[in-house]
N, C-alpha and C. Protein backbone atom coordinates (compact mmCIF):
# COMPACT_ATOMS: atom_id res chain seq x y z
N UNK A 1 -14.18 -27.04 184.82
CA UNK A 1 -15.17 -27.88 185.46
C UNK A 1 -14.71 -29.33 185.37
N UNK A 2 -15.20 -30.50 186.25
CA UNK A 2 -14.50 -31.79 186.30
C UNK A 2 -16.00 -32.48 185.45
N UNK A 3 -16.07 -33.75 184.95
CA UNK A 3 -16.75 -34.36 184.99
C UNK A 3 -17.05 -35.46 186.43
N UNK A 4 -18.01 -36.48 186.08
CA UNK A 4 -18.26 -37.44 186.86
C UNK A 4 -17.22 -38.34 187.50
N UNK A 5 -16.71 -38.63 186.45
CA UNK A 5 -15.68 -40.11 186.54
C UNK A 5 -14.55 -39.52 187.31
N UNK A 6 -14.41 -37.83 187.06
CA UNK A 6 -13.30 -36.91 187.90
C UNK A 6 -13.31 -37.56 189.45
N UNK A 7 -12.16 -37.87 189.77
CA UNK A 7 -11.73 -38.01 191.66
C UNK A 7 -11.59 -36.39 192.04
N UNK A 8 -12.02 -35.53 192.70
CA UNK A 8 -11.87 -34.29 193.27
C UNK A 8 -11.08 -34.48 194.25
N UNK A 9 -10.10 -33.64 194.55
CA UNK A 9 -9.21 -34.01 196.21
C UNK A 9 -9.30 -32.57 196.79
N UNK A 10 -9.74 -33.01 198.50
CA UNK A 10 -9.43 -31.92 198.91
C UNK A 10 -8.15 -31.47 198.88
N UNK A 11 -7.33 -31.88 198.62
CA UNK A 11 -5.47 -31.13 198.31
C UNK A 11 -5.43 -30.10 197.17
N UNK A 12 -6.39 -29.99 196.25
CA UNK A 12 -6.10 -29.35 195.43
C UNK A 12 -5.89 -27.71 195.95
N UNK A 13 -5.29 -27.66 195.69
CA UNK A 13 -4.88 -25.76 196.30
C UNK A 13 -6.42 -24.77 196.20
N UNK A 14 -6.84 -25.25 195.19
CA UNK A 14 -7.98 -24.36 194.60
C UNK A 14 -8.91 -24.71 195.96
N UNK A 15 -9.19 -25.68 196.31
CA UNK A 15 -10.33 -26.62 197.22
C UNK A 15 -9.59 -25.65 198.13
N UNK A 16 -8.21 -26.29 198.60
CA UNK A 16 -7.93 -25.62 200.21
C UNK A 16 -8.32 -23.99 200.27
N UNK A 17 -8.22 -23.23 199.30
CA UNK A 17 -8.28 -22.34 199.46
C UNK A 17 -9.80 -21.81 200.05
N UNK A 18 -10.40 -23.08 199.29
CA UNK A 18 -12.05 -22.73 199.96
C UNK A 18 -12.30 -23.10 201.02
N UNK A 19 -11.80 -24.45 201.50
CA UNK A 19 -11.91 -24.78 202.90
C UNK A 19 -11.76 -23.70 203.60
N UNK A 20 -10.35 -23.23 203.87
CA UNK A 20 -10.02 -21.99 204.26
C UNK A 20 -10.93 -20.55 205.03
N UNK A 21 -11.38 -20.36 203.66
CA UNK A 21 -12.41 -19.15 203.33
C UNK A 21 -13.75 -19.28 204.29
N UNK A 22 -14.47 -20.95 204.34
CA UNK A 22 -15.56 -21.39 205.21
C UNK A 22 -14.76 -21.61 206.77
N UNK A 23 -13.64 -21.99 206.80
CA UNK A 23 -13.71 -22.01 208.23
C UNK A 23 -13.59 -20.50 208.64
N UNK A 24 -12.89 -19.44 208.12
CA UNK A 24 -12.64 -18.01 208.21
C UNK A 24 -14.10 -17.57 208.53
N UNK A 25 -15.37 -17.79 207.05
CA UNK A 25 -16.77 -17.79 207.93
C UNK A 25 -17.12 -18.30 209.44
N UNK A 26 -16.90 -19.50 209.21
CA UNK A 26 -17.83 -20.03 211.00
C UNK A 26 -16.47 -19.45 212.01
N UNK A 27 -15.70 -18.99 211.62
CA UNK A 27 -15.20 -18.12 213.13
C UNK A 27 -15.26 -16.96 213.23
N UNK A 28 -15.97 -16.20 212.38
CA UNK A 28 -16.43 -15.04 212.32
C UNK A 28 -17.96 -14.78 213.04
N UNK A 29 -18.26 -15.80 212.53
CA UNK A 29 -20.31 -16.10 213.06
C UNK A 29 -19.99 -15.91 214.40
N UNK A 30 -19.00 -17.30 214.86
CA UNK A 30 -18.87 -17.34 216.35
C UNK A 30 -18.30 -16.60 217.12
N UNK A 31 -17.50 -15.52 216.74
CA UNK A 31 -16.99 -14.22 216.92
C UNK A 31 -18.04 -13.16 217.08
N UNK A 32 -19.35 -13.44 216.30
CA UNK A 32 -20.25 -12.69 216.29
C UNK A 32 -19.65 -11.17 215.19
N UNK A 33 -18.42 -11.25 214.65
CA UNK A 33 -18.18 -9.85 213.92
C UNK A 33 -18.66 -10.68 212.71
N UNK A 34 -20.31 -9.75 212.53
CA UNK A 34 -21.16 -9.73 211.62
C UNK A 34 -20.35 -8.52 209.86
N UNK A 35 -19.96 -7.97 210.39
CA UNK A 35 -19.59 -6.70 209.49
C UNK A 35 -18.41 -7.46 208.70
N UNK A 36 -17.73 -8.65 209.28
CA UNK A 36 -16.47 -8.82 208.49
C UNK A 36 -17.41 -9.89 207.65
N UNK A 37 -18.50 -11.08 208.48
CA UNK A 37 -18.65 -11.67 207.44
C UNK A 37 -19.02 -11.48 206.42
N UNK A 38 -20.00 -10.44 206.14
CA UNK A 38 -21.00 -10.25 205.43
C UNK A 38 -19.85 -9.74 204.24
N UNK A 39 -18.56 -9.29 204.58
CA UNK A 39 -17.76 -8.88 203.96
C UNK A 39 -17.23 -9.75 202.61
N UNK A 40 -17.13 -11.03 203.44
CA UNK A 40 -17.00 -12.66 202.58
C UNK A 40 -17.51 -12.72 201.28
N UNK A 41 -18.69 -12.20 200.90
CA UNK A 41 -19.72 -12.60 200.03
C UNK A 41 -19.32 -11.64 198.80
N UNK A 42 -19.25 -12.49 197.99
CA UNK A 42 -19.65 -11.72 196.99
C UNK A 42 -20.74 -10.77 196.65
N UNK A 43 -20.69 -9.38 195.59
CA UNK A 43 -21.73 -8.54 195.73
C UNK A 43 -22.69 -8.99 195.47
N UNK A 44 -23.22 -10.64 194.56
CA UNK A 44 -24.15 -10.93 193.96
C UNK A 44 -24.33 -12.08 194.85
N UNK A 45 -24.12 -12.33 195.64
CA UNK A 45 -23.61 -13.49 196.50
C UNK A 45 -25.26 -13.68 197.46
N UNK A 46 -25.12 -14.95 197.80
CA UNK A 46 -26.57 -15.72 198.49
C UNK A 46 -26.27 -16.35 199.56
N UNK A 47 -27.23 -16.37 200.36
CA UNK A 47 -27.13 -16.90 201.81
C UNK A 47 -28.93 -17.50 201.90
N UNK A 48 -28.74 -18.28 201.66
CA UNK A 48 -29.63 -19.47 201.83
C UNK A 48 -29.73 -20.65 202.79
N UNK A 49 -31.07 -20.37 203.49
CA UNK A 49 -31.56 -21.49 204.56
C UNK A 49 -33.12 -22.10 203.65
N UNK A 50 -33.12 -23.32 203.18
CA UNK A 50 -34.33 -23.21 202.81
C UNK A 50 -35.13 -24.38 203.61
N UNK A 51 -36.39 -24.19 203.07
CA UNK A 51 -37.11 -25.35 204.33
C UNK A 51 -37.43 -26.76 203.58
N UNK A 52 -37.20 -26.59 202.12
CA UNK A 52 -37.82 -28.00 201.83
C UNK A 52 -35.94 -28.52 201.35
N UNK A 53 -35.51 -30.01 202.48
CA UNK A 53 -34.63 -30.43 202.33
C UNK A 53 -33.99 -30.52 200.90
N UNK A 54 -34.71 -30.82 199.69
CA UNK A 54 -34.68 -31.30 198.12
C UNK A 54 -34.79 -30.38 197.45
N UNK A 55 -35.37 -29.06 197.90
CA UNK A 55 -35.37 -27.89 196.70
C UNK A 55 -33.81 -27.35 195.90
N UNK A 56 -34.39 -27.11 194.89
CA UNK A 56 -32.50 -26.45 194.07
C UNK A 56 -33.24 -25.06 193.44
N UNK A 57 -34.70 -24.92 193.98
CA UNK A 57 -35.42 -23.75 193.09
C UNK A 57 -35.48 -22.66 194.12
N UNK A 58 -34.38 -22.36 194.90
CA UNK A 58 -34.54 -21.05 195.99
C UNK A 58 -35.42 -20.23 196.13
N UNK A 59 -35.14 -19.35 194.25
CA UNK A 59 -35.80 -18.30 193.99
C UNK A 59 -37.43 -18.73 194.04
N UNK A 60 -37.85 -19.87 193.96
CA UNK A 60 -39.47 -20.09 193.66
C UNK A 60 -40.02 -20.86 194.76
N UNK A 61 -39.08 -20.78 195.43
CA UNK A 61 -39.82 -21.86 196.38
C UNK A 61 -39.44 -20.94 198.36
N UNK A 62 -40.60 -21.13 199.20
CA UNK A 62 -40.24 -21.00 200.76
C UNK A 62 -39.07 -21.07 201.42
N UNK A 63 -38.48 -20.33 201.71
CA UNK A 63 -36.29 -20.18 202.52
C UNK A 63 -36.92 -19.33 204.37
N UNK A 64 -36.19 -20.17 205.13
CA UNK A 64 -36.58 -19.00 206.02
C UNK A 64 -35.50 -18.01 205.88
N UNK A 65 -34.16 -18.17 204.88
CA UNK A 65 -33.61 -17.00 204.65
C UNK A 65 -33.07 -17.22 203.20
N UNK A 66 -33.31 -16.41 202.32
CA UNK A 66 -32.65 -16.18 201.32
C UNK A 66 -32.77 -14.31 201.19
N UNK A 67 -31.16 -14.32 201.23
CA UNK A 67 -30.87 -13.32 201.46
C UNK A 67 -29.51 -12.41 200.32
N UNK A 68 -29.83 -11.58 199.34
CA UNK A 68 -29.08 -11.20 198.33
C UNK A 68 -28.12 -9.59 199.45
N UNK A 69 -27.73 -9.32 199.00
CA UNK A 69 -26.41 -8.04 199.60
C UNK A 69 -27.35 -7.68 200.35
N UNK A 70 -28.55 -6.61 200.32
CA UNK A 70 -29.26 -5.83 200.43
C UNK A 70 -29.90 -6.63 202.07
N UNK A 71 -30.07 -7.58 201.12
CA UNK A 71 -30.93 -8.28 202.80
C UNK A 71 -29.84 -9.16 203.84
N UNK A 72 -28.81 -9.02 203.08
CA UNK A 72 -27.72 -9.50 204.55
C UNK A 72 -27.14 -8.31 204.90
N UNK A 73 -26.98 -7.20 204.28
CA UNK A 73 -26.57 -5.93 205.43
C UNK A 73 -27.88 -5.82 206.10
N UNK A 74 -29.02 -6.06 205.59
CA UNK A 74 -29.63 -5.40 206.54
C UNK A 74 -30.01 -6.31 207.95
N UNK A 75 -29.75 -7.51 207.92
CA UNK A 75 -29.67 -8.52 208.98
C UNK A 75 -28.54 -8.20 209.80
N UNK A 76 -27.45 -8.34 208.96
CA UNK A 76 -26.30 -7.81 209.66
C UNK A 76 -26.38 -6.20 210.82
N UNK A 77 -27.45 -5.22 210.23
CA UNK A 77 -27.19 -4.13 211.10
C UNK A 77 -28.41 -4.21 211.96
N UNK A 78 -29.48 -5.35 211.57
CA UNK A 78 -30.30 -5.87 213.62
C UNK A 78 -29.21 -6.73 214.27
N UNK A 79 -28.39 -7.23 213.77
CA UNK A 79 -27.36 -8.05 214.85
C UNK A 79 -27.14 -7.15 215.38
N UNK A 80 -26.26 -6.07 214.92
CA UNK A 80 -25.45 -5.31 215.74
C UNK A 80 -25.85 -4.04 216.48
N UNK A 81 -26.78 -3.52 215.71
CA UNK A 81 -27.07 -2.25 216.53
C UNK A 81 -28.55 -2.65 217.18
N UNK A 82 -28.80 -3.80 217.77
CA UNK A 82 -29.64 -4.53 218.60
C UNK A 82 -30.90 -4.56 218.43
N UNK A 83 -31.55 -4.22 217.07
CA UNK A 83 -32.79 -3.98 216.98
C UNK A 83 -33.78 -5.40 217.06
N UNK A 84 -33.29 -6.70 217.01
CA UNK A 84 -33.78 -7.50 216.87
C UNK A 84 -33.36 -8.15 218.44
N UNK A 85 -34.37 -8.25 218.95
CA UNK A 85 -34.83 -8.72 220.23
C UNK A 85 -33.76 -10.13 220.54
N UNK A 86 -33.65 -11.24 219.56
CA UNK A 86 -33.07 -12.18 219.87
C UNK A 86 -31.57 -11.70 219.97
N UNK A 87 -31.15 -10.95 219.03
CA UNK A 87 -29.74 -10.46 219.18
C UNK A 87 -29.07 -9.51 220.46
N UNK A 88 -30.14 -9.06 220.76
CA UNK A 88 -29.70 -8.65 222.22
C UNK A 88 -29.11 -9.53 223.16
N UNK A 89 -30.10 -11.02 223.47
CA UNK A 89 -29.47 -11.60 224.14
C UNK A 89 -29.21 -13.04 223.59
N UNK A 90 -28.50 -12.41 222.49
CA UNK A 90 -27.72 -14.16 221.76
C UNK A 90 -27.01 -14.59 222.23
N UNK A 91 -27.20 -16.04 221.92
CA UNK A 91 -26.33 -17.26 222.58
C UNK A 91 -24.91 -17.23 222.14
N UNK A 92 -24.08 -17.73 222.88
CA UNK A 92 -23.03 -18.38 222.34
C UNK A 92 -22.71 -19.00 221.65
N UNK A 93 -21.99 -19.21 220.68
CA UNK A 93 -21.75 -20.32 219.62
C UNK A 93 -20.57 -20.59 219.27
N UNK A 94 -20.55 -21.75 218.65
CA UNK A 94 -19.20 -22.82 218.62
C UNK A 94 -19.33 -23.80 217.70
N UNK A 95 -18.86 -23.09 216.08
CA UNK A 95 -19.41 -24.60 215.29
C UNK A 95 -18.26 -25.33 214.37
N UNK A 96 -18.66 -26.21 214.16
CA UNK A 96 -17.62 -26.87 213.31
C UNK A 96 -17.86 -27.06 211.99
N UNK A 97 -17.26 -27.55 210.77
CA UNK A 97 -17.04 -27.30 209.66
C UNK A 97 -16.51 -28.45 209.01
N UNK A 98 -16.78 -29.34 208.46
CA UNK A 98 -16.36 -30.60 208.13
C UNK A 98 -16.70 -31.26 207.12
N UNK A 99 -16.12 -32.82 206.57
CA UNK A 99 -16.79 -33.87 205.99
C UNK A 99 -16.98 -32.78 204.32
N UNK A 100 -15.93 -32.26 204.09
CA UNK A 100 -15.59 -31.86 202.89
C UNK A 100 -15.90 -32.73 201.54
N UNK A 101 -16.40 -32.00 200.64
CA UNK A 101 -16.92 -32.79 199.28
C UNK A 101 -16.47 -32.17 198.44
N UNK A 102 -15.67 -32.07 197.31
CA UNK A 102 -15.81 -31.42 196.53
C UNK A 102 -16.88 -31.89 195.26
N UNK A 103 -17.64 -30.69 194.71
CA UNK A 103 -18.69 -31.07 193.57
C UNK A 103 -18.46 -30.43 192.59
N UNK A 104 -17.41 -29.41 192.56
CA UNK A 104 -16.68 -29.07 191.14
C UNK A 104 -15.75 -27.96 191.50
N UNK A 105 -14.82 -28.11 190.38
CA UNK A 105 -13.24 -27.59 190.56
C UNK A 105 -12.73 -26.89 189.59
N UNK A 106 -12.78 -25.41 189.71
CA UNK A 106 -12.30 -25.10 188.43
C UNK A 106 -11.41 -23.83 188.82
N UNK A 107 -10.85 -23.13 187.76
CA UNK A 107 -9.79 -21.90 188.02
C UNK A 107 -10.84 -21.07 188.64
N UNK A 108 -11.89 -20.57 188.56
CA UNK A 108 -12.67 -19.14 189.06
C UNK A 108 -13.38 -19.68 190.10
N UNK A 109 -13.68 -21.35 189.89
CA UNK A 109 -14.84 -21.42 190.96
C UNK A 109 -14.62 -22.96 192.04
N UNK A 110 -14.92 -22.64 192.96
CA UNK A 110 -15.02 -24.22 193.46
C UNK A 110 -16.44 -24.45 194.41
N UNK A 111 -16.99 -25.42 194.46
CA UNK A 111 -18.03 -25.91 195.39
C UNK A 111 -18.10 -26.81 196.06
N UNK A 112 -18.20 -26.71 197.20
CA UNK A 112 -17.97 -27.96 197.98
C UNK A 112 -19.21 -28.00 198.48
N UNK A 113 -19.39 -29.16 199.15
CA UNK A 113 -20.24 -29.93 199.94
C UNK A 113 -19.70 -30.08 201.56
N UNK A 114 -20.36 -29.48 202.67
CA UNK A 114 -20.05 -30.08 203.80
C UNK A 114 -20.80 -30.16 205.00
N UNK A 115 -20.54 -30.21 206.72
CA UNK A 115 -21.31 -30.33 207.02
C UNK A 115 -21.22 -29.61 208.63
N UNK A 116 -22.05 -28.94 208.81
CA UNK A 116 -21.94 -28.24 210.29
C UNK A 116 -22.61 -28.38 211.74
N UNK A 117 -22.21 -28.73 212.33
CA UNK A 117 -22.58 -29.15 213.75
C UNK A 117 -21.98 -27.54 214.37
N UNK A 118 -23.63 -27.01 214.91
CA UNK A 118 -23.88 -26.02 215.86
C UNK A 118 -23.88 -25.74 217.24
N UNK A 119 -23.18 -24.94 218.53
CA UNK A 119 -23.59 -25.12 219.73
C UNK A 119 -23.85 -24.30 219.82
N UNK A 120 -25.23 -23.70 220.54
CA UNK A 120 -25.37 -22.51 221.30
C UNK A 120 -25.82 -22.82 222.37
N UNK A 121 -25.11 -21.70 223.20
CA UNK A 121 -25.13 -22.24 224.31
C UNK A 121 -26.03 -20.63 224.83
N UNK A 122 -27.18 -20.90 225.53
CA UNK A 122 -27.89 -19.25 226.45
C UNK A 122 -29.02 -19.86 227.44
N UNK A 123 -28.46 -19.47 228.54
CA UNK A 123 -29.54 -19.35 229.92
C UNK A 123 -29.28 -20.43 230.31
N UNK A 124 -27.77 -20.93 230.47
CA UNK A 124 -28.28 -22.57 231.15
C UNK A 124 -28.58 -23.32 229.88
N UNK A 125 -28.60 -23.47 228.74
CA UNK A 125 -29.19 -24.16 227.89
C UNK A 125 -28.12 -24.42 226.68
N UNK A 126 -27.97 -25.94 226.40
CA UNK A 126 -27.33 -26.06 224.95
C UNK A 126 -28.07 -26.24 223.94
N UNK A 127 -28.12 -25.62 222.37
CA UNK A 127 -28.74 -26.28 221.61
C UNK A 127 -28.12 -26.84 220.48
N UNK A 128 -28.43 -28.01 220.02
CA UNK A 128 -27.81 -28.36 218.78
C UNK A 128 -28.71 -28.26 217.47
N UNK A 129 -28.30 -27.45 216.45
CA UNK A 129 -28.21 -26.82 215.07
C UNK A 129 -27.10 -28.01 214.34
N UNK A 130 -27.59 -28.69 213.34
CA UNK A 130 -26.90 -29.60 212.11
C UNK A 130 -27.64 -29.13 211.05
N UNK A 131 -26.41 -29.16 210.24
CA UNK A 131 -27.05 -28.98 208.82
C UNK A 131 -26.07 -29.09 207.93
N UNK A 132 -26.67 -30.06 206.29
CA UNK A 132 -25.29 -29.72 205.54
C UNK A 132 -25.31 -28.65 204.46
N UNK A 133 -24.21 -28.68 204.53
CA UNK A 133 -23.69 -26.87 203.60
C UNK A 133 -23.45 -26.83 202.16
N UNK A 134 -23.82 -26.32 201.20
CA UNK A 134 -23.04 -26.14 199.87
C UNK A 134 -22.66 -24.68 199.53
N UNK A 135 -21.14 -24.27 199.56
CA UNK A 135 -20.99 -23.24 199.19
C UNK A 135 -20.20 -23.33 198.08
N UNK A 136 -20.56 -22.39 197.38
CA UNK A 136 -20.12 -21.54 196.22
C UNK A 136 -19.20 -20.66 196.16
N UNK A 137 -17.50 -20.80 195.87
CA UNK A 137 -16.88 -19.95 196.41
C UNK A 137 -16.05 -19.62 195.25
N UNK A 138 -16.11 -18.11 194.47
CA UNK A 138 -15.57 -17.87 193.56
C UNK A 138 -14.04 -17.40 193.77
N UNK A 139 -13.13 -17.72 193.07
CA UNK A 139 -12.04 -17.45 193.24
C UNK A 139 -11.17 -16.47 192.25
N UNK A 140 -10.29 -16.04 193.08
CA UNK A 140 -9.88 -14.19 192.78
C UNK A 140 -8.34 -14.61 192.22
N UNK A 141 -7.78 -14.29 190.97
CA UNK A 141 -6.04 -14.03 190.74
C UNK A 141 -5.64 -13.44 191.58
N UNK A 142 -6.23 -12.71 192.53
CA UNK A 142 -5.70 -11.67 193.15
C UNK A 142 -6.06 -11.60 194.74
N UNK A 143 -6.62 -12.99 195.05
CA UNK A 143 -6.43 -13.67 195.93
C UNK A 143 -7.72 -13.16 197.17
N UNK A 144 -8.52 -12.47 196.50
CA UNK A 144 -9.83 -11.92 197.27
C UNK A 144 -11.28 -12.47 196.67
N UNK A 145 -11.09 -14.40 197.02
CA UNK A 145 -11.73 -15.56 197.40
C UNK A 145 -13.23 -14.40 197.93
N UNK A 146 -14.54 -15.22 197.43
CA UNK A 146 -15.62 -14.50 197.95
C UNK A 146 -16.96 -15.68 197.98
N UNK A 147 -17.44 -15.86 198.90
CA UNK A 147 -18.93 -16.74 198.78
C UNK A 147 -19.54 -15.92 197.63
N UNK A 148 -20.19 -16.79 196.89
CA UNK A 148 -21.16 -16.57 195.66
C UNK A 148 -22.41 -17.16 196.23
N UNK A 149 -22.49 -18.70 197.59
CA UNK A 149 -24.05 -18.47 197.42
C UNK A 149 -23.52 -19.76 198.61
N UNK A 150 -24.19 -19.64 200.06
CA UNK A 150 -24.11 -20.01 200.86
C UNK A 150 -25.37 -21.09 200.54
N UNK A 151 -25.68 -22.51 200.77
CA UNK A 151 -27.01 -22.88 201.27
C UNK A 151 -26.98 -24.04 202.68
N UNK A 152 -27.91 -23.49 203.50
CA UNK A 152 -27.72 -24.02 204.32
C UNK A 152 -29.04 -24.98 205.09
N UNK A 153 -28.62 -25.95 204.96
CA UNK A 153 -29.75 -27.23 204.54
C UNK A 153 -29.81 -27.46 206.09
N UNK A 154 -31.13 -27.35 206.95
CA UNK A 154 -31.00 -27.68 208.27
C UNK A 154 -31.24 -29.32 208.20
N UNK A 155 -30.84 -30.26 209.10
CA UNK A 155 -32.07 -31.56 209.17
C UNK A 155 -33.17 -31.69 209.47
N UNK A 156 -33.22 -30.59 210.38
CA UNK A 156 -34.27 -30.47 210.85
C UNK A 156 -35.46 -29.22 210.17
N UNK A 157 -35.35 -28.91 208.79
CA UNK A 157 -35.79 -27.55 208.28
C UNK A 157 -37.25 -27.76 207.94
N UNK A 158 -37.73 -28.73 208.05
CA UNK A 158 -39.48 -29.46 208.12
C UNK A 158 -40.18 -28.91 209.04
N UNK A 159 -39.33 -28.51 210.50
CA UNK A 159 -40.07 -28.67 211.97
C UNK A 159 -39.86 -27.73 212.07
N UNK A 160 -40.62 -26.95 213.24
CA UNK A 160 -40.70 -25.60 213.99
C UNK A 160 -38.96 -25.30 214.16
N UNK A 161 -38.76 -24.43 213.73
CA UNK A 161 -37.39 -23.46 214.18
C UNK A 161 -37.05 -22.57 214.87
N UNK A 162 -36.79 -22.51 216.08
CA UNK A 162 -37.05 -21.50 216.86
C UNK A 162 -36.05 -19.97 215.97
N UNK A 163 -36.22 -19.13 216.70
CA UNK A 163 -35.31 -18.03 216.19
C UNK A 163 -34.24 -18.01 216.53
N UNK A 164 -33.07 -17.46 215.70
CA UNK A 164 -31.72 -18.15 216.25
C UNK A 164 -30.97 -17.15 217.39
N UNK A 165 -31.05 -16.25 216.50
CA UNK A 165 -30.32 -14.54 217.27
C UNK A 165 -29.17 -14.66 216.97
N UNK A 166 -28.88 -15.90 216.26
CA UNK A 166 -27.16 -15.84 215.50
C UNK A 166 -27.52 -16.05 213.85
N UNK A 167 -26.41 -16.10 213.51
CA UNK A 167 -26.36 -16.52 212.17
C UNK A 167 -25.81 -17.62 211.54
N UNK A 168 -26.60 -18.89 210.54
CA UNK A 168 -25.94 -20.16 210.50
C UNK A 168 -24.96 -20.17 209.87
């Protein structure tokens, strides 16, 4: 683990390796192959959207997704085998991945801070999705890197959200 006064660089091999791993996520989302991402995660692993910008209390507090193995396969199999109305006719998407932070650096684990700009594009229509990211990405000797705990902070997570039919 680093302290405060620590400079973190994204160069550190450990970091790139996570960069890596998140852009491998958002081109999977936008690929729409749900089955590989969900693959990403660790077995104990979290995928978190929550609604109050400042919360760090997931478990106790309102998420429109917090989601442990159990509840991201099972999201994962309305994406795909179409049971969920929005996923039938989901948008397109195209996101980016950026503005890297690191917030701690160690042999098993790294966390970064970053930030994602969303397009979906359906019916004639663009929408823009921002939000910034902290993932949790535990790291393998053996080189099978896994999300431990996605959170995904909308700006807009105060206000009405429409439904996505993708995944952030």
């Amino acid at each position: 683990m680093t302290d405060a006064t620590t400079v973190l660089s994204t160069t550190d091999p450990r970091v790139v390796r996570a960069i890596e791993l998140i852009w491998r996520e958002a081109e999977l989302l936008d690929r729409k192959d749900y089955t590989a991402w969900n693959g990403l995660y660790a077995d104990d692993g979290l995928y978190i959207i929550p609604i109050d910008p400042h919360t760090e209390d997931f478990a106790n507090t309102l998420n429109m997704v917090y989601d442990d193995a159990r509840m991201r396969q099972m999201r994962v199999t309305r994406m795909i085998e179409g049971y969920a109305i929005a996923a039938v006719d989901a948008a397109r998407t195209v996101r980016t991945v950026s503005r890297f932070v690191p917030e701690s650096v160690a042999d098993d684990e790294v966390v970064l801070r970053s930030a994602q700009i969303l397009i979906a594009y359906k019916r004639g229509r663009h929408d823009i999705w921002a939000g910034d990211l902290v993932h949790r990405i535990r790291l393998s000797e053996a080189g099978e890197d896994r999300i431990a705990q996605k959170v995904v902070r909308l700006v807009d997570s105060e206000e009405a959200v429409p439904a996505a039919g993708f995944l952030l």
